[in-house]
C-alpha atoms as a PDB file:
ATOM      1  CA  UNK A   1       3.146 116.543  23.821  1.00  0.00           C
ATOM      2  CA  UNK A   2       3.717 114.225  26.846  1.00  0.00           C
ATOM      3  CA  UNK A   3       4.347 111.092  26.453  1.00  0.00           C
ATOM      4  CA  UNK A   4       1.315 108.412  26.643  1.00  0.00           C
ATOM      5  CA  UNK A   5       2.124 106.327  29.602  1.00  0.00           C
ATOM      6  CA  UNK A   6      -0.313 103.867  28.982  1.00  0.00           C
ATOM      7  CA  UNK A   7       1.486 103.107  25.732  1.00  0.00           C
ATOM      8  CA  UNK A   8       4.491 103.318  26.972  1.00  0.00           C
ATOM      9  CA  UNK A   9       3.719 100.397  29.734  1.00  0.00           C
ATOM     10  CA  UNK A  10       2.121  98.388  27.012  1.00  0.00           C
ATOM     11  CA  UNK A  11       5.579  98.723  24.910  1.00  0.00           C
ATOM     12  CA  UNK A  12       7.670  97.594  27.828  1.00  0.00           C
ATOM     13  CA  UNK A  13       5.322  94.740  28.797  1.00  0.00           C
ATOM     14  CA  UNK A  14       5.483  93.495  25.124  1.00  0.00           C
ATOM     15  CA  UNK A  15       9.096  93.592  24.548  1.00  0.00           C
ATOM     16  CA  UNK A  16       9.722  91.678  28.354  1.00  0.00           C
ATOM     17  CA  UNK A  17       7.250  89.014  27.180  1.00  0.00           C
ATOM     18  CA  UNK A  18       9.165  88.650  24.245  1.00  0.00           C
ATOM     19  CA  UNK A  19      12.454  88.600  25.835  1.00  0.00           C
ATOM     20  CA  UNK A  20      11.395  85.885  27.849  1.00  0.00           C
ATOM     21  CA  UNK A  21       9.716  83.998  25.027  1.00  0.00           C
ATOM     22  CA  UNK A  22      12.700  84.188  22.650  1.00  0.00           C
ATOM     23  CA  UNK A  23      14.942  83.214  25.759  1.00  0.00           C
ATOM     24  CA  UNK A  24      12.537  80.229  26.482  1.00  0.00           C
ATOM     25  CA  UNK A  25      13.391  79.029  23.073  1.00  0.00           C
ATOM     26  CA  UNK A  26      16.973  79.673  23.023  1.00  0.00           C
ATOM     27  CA  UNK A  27      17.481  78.066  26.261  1.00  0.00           C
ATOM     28  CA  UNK A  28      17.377  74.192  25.675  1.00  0.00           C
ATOM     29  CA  UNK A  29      20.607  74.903  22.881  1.00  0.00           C
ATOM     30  CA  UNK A  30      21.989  77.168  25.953  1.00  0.00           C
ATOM     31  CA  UNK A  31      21.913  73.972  28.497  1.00  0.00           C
ATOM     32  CA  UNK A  32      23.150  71.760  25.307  1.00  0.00           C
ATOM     33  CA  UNK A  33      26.192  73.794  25.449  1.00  0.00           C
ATOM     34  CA  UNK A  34      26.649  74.767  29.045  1.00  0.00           C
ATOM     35  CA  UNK A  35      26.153  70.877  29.932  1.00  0.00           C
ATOM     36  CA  UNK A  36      29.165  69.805  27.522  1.00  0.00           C
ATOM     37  CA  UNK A  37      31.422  72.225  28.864  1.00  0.00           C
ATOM     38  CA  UNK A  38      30.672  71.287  32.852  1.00  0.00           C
ATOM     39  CA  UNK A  39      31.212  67.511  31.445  1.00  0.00           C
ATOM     40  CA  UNK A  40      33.972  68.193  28.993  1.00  0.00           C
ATOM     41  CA  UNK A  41      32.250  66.728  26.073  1.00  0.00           C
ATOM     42  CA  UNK A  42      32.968  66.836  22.742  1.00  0.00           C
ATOM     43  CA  UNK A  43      31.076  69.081  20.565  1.00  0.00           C
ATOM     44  CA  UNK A  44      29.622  68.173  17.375  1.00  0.00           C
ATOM     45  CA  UNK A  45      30.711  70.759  14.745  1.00  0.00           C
ATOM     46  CA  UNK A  46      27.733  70.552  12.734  1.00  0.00           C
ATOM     47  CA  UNK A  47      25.188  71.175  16.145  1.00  0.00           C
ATOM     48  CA  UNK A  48      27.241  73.919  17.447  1.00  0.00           C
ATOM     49  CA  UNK A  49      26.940  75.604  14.041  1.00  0.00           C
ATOM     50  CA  UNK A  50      23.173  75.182  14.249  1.00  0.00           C
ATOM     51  CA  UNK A  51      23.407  76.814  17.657  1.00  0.00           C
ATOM     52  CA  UNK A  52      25.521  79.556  16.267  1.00  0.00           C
ATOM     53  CA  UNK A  53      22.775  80.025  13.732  1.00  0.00           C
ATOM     54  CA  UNK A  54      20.188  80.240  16.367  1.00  0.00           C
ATOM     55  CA  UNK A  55      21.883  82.493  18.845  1.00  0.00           C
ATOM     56  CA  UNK A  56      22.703  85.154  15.941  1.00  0.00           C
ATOM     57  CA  UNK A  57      19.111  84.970  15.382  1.00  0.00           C
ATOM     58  CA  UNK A  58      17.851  85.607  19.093  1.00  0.00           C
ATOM     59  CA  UNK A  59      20.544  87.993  19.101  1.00  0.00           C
ATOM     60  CA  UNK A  60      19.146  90.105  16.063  1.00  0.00           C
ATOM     61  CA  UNK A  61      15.920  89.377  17.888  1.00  0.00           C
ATOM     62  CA  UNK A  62      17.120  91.295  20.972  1.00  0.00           C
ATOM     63  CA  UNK A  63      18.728  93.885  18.875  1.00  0.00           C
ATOM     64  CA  UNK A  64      15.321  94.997  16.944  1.00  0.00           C
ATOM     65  CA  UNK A  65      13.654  95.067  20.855  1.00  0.00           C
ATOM     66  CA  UNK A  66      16.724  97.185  21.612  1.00  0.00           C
ATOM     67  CA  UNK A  67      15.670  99.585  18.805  1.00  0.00           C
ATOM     68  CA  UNK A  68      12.215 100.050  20.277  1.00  0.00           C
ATOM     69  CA  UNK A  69      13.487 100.720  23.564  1.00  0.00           C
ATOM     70  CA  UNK A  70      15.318 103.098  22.366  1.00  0.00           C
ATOM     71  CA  UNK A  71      12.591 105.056  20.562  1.00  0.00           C
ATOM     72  CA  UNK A  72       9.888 104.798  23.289  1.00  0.00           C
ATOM     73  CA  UNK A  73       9.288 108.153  25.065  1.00  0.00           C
ATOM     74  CA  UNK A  74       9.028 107.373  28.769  1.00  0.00           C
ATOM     75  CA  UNK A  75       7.143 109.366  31.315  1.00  0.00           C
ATOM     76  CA  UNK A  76       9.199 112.037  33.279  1.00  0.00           C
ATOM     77  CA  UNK A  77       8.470 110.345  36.439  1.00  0.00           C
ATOM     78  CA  UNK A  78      10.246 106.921  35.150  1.00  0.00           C
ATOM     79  CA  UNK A  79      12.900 108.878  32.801  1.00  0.00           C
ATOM     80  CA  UNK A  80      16.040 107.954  34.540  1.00  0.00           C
ATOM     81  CA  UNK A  81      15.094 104.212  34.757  1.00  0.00           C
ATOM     82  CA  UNK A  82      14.068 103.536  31.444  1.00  0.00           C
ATOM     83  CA  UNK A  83      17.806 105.070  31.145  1.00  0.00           C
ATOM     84  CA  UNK A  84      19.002 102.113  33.185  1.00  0.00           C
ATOM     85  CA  UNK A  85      16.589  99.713  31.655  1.00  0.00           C
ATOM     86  CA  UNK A  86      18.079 100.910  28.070  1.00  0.00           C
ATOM     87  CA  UNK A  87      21.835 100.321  29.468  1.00  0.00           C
ATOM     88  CA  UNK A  88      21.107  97.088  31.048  1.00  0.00           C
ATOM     89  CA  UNK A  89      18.947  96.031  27.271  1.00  0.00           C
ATOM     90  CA  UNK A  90      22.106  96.837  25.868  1.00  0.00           C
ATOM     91  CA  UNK A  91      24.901  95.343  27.965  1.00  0.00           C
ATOM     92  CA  UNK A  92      22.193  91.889  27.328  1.00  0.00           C
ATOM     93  CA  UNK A  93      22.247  92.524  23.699  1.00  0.00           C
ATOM     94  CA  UNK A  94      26.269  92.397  23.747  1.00  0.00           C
ATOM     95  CA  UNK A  95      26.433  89.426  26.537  1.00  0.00           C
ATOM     96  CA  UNK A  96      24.234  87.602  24.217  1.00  0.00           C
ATOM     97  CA  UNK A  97      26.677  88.828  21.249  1.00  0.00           C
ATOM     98  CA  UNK A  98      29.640  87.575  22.876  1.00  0.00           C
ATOM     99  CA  UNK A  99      27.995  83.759  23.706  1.00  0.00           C
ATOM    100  CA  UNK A 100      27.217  83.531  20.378  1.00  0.00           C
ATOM    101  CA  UNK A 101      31.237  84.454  18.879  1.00  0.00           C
ATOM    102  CA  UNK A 102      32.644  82.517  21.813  1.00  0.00           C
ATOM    103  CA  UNK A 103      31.028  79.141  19.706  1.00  0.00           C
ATOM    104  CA  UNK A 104      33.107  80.135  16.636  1.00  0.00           C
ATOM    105  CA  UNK A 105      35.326  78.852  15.309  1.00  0.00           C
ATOM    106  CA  UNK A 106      35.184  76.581  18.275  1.00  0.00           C
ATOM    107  CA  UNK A 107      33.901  76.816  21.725  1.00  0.00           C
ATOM    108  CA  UNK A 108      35.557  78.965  23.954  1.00  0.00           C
ATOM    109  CA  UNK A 109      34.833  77.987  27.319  1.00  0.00           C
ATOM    110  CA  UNK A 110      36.115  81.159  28.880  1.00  0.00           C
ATOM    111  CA  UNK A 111      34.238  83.664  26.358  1.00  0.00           C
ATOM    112  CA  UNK A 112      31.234  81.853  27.102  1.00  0.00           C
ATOM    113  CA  UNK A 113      31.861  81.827  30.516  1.00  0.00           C
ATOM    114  CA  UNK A 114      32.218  85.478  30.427  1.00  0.00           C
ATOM    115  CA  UNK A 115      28.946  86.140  28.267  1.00  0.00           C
ATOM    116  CA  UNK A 116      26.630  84.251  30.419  1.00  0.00           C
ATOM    117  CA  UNK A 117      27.498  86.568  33.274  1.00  0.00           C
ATOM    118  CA  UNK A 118      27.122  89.635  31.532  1.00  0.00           C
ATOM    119  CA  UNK A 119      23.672  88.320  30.808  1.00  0.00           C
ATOM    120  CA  UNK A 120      23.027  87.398  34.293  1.00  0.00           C
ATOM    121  CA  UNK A 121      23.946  91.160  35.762  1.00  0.00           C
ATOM    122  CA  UNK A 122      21.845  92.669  32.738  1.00  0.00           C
ATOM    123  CA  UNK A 123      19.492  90.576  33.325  1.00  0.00           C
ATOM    124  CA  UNK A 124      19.109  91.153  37.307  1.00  0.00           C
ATOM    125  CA  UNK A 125      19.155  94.436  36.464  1.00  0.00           C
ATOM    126  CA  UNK A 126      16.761  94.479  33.804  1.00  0.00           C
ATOM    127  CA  UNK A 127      14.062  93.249  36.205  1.00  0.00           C
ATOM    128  CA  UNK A 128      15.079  95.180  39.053  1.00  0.00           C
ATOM    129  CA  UNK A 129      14.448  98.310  36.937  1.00  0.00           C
ATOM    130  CA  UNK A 130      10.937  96.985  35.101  1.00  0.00           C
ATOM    131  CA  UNK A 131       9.734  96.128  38.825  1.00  0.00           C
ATOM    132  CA  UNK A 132      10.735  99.670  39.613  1.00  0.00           C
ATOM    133  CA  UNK A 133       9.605 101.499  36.742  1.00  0.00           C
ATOM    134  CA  UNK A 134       6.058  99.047  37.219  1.00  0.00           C
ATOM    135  CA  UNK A 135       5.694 100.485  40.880  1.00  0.00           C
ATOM    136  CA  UNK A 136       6.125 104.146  39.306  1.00  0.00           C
ATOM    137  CA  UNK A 137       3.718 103.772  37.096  1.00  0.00           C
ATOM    138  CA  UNK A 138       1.441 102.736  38.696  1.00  0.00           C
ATOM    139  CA  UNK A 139       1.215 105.447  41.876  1.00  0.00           C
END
């Protein structure tokens, strides 16, 4: 049976949108964070364990999208970029992994550092490949 590609686009567009949307809401405890360390703040134990809290859940959150992505059955004509799409999905999943262990037991500038650039190349790539897989799909 081939696969349906109309699903399939529907799948991908749904688990972007809530990429973005569960990155929308992560990001004001993301700036909280990133705005200490450029200032050398203090942290406040208690909020960064709240932030812990709610970066293991947008992490588990990215993990479950992982699992769909994983099970979708692309067209042949967008195979090998729903490949790179996957491996991008999952070097996000463990950039977003490593932020969230670099606040525990305390923050670790470097780790975090790190993690938010591994997001940043997955993500690049992540969109790179949806634009391309988009254009495929549609000719």
């Amino acid at each position: 049976m081939r696969p349906n590609t109309g699903f399939y686009a529907r799948e991908i567009n749904e688990i972007i949108k809530n990429t973005e949307e569960m990155g929308e809401k992560l990001h004001p405890s993301y700036e909280e964070i990133r705005t200490a360390l450029d200032e050398g703040k203090e942290f406040d134990a208690e909020r960064v364990a709240d932030i812990h809290e709610l970066f293991a859940e947008g992490t588990e959150f990215y993990r479950l999208h992982l699992q769909k992505i994983s099970r979708l059955k692309p067209p042949a004509k967008v195979m090998g970029n729903h490949k790179r799409f996957e491996k991008s999905y999952i070097e996000y999943v463990e950039g977003c992994q490593e932020m969230t262990d670099s606040l525990i037991p305390e923050v670790n500038k470097e780790a975090f550092d790190a993690a938010e650039q591994k997001q940043d190349q997955a993500t690049d790539t992540i969109y790179k490949t949806i634009q391309k897989i988009t254009n495929l799909l549609i000719k």
